[in-house]
PDB file of N, CA and C in Angstrom:
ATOM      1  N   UNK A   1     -61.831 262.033-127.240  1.00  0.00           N
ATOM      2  CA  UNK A   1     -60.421 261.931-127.562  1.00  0.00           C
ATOM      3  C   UNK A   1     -59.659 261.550-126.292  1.00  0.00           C
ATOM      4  N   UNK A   2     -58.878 260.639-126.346  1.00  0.00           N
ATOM      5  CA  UNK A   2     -58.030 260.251-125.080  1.00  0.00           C
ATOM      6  C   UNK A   2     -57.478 260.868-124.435  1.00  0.00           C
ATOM      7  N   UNK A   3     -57.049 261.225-123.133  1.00  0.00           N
ATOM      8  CA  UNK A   3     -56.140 261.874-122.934  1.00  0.00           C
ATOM      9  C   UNK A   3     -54.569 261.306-122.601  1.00  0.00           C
ATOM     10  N   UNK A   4     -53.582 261.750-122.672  1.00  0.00           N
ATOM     11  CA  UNK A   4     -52.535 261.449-122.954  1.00  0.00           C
ATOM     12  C   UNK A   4     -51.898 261.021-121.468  1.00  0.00           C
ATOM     13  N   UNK A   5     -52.848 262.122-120.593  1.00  0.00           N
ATOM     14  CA  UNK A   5     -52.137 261.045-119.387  1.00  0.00           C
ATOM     15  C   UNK A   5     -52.960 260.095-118.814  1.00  0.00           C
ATOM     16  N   UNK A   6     -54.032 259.588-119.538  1.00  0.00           N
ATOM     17  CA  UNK A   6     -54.369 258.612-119.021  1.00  0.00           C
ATOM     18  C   UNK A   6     -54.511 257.146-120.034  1.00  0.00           C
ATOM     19  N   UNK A   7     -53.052 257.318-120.879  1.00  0.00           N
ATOM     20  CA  UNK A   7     -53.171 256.697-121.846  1.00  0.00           C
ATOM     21  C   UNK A   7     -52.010 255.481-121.456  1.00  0.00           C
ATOM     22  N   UNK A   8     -51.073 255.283-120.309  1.00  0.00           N
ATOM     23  CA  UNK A   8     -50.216 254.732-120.057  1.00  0.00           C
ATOM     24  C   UNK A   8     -50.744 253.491-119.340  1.00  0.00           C
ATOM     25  N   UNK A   9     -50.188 252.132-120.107  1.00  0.00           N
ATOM     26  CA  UNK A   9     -51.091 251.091-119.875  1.00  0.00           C
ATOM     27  C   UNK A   9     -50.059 250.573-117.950  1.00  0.00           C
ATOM     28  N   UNK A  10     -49.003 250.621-118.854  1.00  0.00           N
ATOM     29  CA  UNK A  10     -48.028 249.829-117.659  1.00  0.00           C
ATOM     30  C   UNK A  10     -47.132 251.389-116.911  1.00  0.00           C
ATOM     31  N   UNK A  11     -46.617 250.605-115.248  1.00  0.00           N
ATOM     32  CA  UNK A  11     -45.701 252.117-115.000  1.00  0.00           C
ATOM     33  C   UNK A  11     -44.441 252.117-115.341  1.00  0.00           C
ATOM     34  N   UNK A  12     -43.956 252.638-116.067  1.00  0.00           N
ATOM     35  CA  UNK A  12     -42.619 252.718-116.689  1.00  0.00           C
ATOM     36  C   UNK A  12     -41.841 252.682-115.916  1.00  0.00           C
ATOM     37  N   UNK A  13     -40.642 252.243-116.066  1.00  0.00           N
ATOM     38  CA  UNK A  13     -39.196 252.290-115.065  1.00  0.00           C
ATOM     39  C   UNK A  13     -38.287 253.257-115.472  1.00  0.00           C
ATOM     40  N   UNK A  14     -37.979 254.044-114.605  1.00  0.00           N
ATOM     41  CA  UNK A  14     -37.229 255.209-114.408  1.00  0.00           C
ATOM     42  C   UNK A  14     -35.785 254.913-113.716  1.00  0.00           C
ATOM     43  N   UNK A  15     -35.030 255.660-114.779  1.00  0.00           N
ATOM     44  CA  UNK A  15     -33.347 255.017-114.427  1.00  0.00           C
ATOM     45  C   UNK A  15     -33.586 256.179-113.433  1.00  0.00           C
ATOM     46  N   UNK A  16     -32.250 256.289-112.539  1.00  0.00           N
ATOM     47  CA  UNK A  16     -32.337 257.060-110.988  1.00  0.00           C
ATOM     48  C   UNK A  16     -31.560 258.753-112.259  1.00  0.00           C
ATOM     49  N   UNK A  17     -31.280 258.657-113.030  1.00  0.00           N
ATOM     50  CA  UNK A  17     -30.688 260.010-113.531  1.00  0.00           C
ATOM     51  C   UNK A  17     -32.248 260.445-114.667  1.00  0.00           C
ATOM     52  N   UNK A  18     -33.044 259.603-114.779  1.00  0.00           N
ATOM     53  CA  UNK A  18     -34.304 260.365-115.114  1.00  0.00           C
ATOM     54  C   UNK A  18     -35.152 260.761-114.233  1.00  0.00           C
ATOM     55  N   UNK A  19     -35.016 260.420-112.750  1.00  0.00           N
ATOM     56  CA  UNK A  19     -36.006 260.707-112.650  1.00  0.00           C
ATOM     57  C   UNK A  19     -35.383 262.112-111.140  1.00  0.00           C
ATOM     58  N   UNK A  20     -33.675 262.136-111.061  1.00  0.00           N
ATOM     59  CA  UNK A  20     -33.173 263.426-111.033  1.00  0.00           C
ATOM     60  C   UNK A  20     -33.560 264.037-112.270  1.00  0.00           C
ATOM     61  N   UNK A  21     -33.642 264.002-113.384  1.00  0.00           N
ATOM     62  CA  UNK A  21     -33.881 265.141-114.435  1.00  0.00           C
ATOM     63  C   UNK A  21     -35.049 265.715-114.329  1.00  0.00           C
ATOM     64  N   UNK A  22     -35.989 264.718-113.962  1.00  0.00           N
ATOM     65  CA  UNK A  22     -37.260 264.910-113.908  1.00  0.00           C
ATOM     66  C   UNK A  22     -37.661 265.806-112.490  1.00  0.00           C
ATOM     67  N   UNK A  23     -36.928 265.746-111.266  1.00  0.00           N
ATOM     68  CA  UNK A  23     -37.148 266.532-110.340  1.00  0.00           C
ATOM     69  C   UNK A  23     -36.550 267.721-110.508  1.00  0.00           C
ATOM     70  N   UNK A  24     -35.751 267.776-111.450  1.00  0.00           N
ATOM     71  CA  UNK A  24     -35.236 269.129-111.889  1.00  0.00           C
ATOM     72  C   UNK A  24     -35.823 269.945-112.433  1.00  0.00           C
ATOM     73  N   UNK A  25     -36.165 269.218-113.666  1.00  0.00           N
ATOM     74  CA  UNK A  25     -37.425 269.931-114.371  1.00  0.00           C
ATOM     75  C   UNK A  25     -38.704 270.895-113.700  1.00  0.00           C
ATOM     76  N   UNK A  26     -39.012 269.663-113.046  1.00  0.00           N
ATOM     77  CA  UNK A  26     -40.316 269.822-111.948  1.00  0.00           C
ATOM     78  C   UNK A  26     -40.200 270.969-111.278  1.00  0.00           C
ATOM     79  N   UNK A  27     -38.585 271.069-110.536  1.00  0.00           N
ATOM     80  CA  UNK A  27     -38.304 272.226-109.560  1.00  0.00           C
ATOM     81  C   UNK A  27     -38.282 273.426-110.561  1.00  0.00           C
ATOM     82  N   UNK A  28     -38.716 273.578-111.763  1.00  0.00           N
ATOM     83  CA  UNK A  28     -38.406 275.330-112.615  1.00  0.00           C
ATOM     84  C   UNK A  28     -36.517 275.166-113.504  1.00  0.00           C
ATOM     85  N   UNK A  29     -36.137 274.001-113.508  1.00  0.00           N
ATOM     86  CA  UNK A  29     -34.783 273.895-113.432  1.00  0.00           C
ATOM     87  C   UNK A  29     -34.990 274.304-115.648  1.00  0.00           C
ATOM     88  N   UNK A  30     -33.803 275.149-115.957  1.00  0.00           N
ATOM     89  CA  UNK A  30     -34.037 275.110-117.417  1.00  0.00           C
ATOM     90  C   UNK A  30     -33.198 273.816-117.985  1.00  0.00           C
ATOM     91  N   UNK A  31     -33.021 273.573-119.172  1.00  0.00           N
ATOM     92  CA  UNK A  31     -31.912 272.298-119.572  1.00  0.00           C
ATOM     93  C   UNK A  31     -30.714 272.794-119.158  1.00  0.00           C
ATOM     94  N   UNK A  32     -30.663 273.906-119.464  1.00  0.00           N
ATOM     95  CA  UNK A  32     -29.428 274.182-118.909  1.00  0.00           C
ATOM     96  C   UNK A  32     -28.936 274.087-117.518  1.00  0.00           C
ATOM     97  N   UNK A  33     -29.957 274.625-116.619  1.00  0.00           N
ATOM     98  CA  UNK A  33     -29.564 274.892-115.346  1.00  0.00           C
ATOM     99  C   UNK A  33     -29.737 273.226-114.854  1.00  0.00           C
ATOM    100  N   UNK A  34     -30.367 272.391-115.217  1.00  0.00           N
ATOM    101  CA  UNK A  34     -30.252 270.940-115.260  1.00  0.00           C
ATOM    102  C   UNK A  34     -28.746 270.227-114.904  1.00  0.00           C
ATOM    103  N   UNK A  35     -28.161 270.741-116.665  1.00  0.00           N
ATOM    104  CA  UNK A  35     -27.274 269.669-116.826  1.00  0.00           C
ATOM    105  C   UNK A  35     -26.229 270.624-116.274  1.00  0.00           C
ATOM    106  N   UNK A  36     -25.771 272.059-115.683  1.00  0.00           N
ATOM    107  CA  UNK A  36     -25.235 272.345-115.241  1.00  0.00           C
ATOM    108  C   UNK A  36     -24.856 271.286-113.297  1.00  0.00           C
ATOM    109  N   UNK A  37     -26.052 271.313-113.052  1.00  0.00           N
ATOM    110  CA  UNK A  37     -26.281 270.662-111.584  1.00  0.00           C
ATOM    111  C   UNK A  37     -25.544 268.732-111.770  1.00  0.00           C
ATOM    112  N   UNK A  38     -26.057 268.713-112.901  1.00  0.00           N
ATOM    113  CA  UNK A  38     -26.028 267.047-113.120  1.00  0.00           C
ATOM    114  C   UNK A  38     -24.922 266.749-113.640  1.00  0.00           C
ATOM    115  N   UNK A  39     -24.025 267.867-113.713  1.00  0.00           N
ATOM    116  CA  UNK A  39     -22.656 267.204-114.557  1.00  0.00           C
ATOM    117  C   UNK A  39     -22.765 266.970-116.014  1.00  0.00           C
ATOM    118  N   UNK A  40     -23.967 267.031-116.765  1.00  0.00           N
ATOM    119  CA  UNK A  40     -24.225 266.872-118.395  1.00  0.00           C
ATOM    120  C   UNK A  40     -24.646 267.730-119.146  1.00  0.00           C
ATOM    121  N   UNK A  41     -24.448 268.136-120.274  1.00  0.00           N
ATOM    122  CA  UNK A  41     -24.810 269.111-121.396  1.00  0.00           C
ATOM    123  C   UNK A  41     -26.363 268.925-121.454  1.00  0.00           C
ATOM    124  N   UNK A  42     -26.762 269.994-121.826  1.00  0.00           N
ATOM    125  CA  UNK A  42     -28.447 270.163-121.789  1.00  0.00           C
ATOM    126  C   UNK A  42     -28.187 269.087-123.346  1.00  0.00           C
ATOM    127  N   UNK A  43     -27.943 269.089-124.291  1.00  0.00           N
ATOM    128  CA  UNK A  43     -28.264 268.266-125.291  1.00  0.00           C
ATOM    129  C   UNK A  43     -28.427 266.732-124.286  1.00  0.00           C
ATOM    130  N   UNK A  44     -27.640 266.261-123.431  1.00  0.00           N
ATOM    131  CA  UNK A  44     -28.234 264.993-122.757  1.00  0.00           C
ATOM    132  C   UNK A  44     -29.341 265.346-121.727  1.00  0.00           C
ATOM    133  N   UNK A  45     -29.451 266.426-121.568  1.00  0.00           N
ATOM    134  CA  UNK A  45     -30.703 266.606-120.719  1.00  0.00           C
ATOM    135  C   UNK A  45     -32.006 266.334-121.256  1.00  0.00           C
ATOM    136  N   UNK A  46     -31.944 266.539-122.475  1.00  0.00           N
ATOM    137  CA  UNK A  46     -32.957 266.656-123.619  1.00  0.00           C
ATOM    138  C   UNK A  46     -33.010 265.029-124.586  1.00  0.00           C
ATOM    139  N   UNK A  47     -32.045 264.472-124.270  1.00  0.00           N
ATOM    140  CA  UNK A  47     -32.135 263.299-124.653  1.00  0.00           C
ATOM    141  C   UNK A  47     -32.610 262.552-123.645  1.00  0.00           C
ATOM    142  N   UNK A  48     -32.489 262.698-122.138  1.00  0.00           N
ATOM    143  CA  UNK A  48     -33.234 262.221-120.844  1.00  0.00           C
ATOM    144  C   UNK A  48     -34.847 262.293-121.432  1.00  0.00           C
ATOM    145  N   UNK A  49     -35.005 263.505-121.187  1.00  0.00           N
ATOM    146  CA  UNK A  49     -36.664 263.956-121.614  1.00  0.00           C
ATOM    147  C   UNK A  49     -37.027 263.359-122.125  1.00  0.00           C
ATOM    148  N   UNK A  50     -36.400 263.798-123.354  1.00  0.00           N
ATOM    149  CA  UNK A  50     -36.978 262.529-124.824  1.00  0.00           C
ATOM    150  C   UNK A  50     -37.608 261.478-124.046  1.00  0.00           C
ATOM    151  N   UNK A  51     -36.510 260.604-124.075  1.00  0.00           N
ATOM    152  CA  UNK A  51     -36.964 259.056-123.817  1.00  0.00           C
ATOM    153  C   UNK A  51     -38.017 259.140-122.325  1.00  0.00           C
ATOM    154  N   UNK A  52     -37.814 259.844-121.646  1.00  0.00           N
ATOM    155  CA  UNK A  52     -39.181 260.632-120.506  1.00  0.00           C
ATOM    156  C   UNK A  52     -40.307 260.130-120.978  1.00  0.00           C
ATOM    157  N   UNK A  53     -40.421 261.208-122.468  1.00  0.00           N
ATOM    158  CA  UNK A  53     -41.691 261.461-122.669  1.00  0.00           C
ATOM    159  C   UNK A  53     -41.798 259.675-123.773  1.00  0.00           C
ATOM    160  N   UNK A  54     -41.160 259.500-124.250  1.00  0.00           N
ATOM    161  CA  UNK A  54     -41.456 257.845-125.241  1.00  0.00           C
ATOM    162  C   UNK A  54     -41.933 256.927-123.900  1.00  0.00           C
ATOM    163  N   UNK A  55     -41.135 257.034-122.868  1.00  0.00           N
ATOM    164  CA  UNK A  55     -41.961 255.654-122.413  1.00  0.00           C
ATOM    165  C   UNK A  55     -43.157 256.020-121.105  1.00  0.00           C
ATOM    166  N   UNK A  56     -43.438 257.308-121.274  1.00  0.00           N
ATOM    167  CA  UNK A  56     -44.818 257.958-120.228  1.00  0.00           C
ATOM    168  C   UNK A  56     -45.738 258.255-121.604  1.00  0.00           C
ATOM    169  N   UNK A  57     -45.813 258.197-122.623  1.00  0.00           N
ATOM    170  CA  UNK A  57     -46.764 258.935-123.194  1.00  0.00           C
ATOM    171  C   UNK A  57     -47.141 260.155-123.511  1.00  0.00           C
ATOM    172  N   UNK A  58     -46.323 260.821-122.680  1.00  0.00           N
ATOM    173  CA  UNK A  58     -46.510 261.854-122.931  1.00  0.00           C
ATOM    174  C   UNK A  58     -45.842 262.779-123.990  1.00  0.00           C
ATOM    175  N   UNK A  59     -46.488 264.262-124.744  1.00  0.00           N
ATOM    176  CA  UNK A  59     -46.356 264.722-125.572  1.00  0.00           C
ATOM    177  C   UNK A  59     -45.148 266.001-125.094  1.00  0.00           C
ATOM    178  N   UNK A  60     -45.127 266.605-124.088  1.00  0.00           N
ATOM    179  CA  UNK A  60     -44.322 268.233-123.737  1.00  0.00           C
ATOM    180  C   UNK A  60     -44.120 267.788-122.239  1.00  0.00           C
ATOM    181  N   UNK A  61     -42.777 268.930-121.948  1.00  0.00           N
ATOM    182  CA  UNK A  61     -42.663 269.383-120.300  1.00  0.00           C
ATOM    183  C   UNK A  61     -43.937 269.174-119.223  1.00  0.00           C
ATOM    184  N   UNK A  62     -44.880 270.169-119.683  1.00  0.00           N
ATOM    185  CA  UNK A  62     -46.103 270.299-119.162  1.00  0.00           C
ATOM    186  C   UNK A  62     -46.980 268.748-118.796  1.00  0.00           C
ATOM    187  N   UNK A  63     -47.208 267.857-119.529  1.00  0.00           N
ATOM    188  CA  UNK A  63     -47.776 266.777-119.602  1.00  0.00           C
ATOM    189  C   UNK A  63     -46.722 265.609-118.676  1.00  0.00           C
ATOM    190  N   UNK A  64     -45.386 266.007-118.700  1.00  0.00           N
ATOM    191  CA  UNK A  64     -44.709 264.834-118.356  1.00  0.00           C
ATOM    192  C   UNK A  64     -44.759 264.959-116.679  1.00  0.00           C
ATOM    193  N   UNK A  65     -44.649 266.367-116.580  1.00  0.00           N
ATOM    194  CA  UNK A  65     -44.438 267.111-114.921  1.00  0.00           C
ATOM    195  C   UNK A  65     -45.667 266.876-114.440  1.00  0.00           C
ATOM    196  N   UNK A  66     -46.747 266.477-114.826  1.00  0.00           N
ATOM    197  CA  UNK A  66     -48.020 266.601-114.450  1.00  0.00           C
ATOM    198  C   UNK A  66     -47.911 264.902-113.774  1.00  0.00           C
ATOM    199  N   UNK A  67     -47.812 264.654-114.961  1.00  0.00           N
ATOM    200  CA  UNK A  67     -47.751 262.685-114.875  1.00  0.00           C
ATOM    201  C   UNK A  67     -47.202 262.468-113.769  1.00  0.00           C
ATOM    202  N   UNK A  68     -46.073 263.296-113.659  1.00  0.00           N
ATOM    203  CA  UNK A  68     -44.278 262.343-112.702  1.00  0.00           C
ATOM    204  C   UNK A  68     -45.511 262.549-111.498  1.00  0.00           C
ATOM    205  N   UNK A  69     -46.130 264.012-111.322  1.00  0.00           N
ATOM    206  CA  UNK A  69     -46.779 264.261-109.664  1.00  0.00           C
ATOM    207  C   UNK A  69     -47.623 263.405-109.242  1.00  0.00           C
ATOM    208  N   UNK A  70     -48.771 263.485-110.215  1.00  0.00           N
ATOM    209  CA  UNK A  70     -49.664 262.170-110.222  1.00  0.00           C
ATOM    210  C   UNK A  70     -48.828 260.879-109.465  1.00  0.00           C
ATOM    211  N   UNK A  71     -47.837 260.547-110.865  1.00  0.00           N
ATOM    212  CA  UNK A  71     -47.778 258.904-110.406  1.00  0.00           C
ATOM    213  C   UNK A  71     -46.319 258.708-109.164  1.00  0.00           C
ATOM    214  N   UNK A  72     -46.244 260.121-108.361  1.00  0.00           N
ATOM    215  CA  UNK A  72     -45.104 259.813-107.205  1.00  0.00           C
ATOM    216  C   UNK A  72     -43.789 259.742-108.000  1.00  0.00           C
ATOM    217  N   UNK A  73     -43.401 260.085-109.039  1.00  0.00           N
ATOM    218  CA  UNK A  73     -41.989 259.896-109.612  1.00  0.00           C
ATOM    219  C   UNK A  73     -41.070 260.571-109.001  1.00  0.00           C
ATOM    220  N   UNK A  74     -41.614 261.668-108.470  1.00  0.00           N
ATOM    221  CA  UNK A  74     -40.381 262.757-108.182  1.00  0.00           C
ATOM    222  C   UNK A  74     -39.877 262.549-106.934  1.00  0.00           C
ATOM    223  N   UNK A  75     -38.716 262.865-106.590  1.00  0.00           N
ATOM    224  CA  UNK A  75     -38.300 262.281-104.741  1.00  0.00           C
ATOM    225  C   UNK A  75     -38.172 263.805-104.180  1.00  0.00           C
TER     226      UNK A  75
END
């Protein structure tokens, strides 16, 4: 069975406020404590993710935070 992080053909492009969400995340940050920092409602924090996880492949938090380390996303 494939695995999901090694299922990403091309490296996705990351707008500069995903891939702050994504170091947020990374750092233990909740949606909330996120979009508190970022100026946005966790409902757009969670719409960040979303589209996170649509164009990495990936399925959860866990899988996406794994990926970002792997592939250097996080600053």
């Amino acid at each position: 069975m494939p695995d999901a992080l090694n299922t990403v053909v091309c490296e996705p492009t990351l707008t500069p406020r995903e891939r702050q969400v994504l170091t947020l995340l990374a750092g233990g940050e909740t949606y909330w404590g996120i979009g508190r920092r970022l100026g946005i409602s966790p409902h757009t924090v969670d719409t960040h993710l979303r589209r996170l996880r649509d164009k990495t492949g990936t399925t959860n938090r866990t899988q996406l935070v794994v990926l970002a380390i792997q592939r250097g996303y996080l600053s």
